[in-house]
Protein backbone atom coordinates (compact mmCIF):
# COMPACT_ATOMS: atom_id res chain seq x y z
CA UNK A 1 30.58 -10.17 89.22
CA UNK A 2 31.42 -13.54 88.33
CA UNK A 3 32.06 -14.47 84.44
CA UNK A 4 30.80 -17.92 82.22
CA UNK A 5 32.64 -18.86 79.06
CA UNK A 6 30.54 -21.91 77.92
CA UNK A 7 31.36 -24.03 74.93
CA UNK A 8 31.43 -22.25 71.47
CA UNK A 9 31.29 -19.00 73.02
CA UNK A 10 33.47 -16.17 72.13
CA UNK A 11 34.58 -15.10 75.97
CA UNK A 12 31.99 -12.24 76.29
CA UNK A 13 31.54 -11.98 79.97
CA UNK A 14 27.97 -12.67 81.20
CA UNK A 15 26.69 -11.96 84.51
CA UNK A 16 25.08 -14.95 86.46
CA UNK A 17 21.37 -14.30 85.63
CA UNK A 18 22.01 -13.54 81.76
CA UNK A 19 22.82 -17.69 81.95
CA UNK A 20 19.37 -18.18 82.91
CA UNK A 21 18.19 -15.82 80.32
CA UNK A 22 19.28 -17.36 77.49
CA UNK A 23 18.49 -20.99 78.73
CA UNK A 24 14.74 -19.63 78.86
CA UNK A 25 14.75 -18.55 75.61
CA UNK A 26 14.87 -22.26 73.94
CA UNK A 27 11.49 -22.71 75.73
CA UNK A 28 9.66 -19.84 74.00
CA UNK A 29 8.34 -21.94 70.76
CA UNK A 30 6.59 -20.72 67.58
CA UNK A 31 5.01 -17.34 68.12
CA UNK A 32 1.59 -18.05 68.97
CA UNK A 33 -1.00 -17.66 66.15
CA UNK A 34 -3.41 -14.81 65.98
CA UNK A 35 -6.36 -15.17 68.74
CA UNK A 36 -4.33 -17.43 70.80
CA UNK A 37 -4.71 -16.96 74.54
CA UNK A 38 -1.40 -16.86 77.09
CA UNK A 39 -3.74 -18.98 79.45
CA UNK A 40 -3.69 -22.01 76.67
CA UNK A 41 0.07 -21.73 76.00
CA UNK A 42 -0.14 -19.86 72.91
CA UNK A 43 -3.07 -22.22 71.36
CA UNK A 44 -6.19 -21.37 70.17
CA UNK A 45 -9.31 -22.49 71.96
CA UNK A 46 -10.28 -24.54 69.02
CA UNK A 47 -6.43 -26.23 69.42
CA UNK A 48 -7.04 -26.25 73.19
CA UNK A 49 -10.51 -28.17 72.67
CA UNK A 50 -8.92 -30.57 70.50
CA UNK A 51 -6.02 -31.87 72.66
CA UNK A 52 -8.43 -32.19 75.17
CA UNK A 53 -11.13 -34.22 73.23
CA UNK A 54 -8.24 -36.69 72.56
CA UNK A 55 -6.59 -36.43 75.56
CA UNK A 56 -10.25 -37.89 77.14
CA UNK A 57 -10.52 -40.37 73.96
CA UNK A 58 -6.68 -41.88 75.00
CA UNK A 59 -7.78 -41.95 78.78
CA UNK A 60 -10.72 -43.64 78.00
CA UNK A 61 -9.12 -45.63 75.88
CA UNK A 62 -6.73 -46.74 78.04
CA UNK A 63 -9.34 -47.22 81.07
CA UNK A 64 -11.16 -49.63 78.72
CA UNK A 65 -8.15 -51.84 78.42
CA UNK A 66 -7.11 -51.93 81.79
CA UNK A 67 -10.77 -53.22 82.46
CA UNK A 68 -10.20 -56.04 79.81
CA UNK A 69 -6.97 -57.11 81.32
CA UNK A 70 -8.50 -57.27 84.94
CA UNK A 71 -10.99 -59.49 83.81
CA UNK A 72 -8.81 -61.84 81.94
């Protein structure tokens, strides 16, 4: 078994996949609100609709400008 002491750690010795472990847990966020589905990431469908609405608004936002600057 090979051992990790990484900075600021007291010298407990850690296997090589508890590293991994605790990396992954940093990723984890908020807890996801009540209704929320795993598919969405934790966000509602309401949430889900709305990033997507402006997700398409910025996209066609950003189409329309490239159009403008073509025909400059």
């Amino acid at each position: 078994m090979t051992t990790f002491k990484g900075p600021g750690e007291d010298g407990e010795e850690k296997d090589e996949n508890s590293v991994e472990e605790e990396e992954s847990e940093g990723t984890q966020g908020a807890p996801a609100p009540v209704g929320a589905s795993q598919s969405t990431g934790g966000q509602t469908l309401a949430q889900y609709n709305q990033s997507e609405q402006t997700l398409l608004s910025i996209i066609q936002k950003m189409t329309q400008n490239m159009a403008n600057l073509q025909a400059a």
